[in-house]
N, C-alpha and C. Protein backbone atom coordinates (compact mmCIF):
# COMPACT_ATOMS: atom_id res chain seq x y z
N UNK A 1 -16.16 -19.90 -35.36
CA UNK A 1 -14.91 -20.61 -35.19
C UNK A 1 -13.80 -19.66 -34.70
N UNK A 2 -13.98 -18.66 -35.27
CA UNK A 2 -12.85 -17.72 -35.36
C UNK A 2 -13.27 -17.10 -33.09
N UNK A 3 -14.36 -16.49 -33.09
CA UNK A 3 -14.66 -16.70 -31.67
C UNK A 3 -14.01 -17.61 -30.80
N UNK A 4 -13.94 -18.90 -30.76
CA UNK A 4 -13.80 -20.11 -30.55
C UNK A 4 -12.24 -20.10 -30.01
N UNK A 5 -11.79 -19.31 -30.75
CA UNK A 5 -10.30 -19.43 -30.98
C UNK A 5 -9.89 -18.63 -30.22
N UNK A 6 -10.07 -17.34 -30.39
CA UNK A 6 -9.92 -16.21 -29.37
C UNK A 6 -10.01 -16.26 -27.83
N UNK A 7 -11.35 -16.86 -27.71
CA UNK A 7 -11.70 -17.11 -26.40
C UNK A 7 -10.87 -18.06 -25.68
N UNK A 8 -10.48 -19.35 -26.50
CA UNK A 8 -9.27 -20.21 -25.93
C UNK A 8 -7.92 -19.77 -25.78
N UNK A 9 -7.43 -19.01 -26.45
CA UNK A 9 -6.13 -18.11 -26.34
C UNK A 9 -6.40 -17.32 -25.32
N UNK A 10 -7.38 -16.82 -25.13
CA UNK A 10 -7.88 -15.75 -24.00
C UNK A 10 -7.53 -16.43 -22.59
N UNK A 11 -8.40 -17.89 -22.58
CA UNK A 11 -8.04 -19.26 -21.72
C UNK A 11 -6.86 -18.93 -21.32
N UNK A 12 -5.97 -19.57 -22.17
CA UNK A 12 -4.78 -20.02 -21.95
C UNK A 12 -4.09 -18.90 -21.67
N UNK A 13 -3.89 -17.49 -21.96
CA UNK A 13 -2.96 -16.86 -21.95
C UNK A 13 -3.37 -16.09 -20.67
N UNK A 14 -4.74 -16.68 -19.54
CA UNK A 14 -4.92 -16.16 -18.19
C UNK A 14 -4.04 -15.60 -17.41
N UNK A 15 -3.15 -16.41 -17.17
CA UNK A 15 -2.13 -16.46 -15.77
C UNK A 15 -0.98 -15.85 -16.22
N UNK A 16 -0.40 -15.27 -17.64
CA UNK A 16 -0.06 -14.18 -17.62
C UNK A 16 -0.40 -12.74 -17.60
N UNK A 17 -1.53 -12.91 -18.08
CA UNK A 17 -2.10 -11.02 -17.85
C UNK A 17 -2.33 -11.06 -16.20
N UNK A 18 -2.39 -12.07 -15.53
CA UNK A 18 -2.73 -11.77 -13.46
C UNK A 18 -1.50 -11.71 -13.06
N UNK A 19 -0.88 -10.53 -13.37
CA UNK A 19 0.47 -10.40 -12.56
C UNK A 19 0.51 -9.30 -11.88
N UNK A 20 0.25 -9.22 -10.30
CA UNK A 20 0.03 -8.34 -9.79
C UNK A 20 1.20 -7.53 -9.49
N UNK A 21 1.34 -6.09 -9.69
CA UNK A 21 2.60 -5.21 -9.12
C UNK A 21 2.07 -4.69 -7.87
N UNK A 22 2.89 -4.53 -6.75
CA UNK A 22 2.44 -3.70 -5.53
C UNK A 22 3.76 -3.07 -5.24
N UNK A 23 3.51 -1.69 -6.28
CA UNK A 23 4.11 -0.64 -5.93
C UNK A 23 4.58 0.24 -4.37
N UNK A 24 3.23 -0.18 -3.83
CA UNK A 24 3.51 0.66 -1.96
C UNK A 24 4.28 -0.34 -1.53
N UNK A 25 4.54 -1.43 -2.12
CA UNK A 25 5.68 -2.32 -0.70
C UNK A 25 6.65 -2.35 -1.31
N UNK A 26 7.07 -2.07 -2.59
CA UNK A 26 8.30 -1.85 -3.03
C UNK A 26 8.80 -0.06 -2.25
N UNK A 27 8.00 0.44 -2.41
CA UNK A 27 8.55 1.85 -2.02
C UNK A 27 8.34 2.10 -0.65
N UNK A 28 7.49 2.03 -0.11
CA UNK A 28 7.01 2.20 1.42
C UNK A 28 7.64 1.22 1.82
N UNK A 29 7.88 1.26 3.36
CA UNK A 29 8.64 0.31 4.47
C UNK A 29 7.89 0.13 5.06
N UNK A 30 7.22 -1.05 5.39
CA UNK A 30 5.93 -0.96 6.85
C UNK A 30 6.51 -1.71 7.60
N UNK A 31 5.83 -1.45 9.09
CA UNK A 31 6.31 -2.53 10.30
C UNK A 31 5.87 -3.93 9.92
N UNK A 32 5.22 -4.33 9.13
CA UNK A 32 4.71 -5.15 9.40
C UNK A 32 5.27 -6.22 7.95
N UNK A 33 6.21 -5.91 7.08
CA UNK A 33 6.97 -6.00 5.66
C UNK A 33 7.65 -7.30 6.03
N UNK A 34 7.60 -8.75 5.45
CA UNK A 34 8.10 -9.46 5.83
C UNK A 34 9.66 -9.73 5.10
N UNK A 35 9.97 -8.48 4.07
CA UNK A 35 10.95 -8.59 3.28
C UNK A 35 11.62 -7.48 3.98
N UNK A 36 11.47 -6.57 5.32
CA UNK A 36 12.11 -5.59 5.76
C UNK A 36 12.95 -6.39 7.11
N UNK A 37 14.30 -5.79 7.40
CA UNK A 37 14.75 -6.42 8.44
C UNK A 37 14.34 -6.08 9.55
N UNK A 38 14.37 -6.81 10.89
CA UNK A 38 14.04 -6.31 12.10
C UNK A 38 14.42 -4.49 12.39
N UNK A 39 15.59 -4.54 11.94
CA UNK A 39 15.85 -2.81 12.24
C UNK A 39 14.75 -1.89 11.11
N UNK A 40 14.52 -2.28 10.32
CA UNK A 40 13.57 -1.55 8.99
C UNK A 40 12.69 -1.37 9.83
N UNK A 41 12.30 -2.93 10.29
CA UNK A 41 10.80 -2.71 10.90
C UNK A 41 10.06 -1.99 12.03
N UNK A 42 11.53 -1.86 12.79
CA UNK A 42 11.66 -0.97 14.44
C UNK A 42 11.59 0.49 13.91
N UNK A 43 11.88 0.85 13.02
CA UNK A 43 11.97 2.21 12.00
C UNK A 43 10.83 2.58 11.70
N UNK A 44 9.89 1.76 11.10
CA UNK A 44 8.89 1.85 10.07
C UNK A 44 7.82 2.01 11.19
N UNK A 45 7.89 0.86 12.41
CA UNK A 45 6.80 1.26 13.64
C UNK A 45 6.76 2.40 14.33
N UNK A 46 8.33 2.63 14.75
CA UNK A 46 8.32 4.40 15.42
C UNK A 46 7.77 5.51 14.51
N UNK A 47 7.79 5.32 13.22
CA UNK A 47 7.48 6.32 12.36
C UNK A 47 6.04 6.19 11.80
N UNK A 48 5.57 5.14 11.97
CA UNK A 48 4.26 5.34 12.19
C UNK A 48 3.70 5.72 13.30
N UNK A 49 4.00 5.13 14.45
CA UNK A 49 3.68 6.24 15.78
C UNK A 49 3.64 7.51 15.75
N UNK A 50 4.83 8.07 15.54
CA UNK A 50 5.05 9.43 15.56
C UNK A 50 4.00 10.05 14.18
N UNK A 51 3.81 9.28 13.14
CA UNK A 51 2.62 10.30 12.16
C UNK A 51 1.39 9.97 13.23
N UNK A 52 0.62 8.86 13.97
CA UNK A 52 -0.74 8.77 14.06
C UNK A 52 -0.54 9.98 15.48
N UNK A 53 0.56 10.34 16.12
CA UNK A 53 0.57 11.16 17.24
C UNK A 53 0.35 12.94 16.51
N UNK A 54 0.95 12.90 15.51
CA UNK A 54 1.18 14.34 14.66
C UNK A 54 -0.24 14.36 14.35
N UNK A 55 -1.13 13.38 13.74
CA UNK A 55 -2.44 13.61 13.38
C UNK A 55 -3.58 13.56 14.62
N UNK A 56 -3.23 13.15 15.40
CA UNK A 56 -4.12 12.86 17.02
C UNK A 56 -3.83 14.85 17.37
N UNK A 57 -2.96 15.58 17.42
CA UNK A 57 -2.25 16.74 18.00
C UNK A 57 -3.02 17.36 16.79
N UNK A 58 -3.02 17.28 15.77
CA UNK A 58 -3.60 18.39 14.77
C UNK A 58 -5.47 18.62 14.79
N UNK A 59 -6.06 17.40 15.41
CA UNK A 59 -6.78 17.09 15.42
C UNK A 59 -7.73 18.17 17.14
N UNK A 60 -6.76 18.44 17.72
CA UNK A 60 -6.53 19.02 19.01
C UNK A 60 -7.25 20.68 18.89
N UNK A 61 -6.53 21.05 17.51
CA UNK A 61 -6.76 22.37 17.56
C UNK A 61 -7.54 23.16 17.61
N UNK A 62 -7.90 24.23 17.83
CA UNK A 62 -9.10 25.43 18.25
C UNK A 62 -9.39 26.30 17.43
N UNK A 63 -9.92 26.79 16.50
CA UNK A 63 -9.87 27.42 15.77
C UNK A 63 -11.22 28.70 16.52
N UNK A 64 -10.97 30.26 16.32
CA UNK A 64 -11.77 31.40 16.91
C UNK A 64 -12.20 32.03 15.84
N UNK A 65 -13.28 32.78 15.58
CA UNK A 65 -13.27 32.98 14.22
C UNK A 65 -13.61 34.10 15.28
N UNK A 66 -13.74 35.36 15.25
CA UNK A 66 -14.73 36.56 15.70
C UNK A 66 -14.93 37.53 13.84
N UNK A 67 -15.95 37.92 14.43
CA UNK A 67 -16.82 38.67 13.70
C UNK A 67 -16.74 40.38 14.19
């Protein structure tokens, strides 16, 4: 009985323990943020450009080792 009970409170009290937080869209700005304004978002796209170009360029490099 006592089972019984638990498990129905468990039931019922579902749809408060599913409360999802999403910390990266509170803190991060993405282009794509439907809570960011057009200027946020013109921000957030150039600045992702400019990191995937910084990582494309690092990616470039030569490394010589001699012996």
């Amino acid at each position: 009985m006592l089972h019984k009970e638990r498990l129905l409170e468990f039931d019922r009290s579902a749809a408060a323990r599913t409360h999802i937080l999403d910390d990266q869209e509170d803190y991060f700005v993405s282009s794509n943020s439907m809570w960011s304004t057009q200027e946020e978002q013109d921000q957030a796209g150039e600045k992702e450009i400019n990191r995937r170009k910084l990582l494309h360029e690092r990616q470039k490099q030569k490394l010589t080792i001699n012996f």
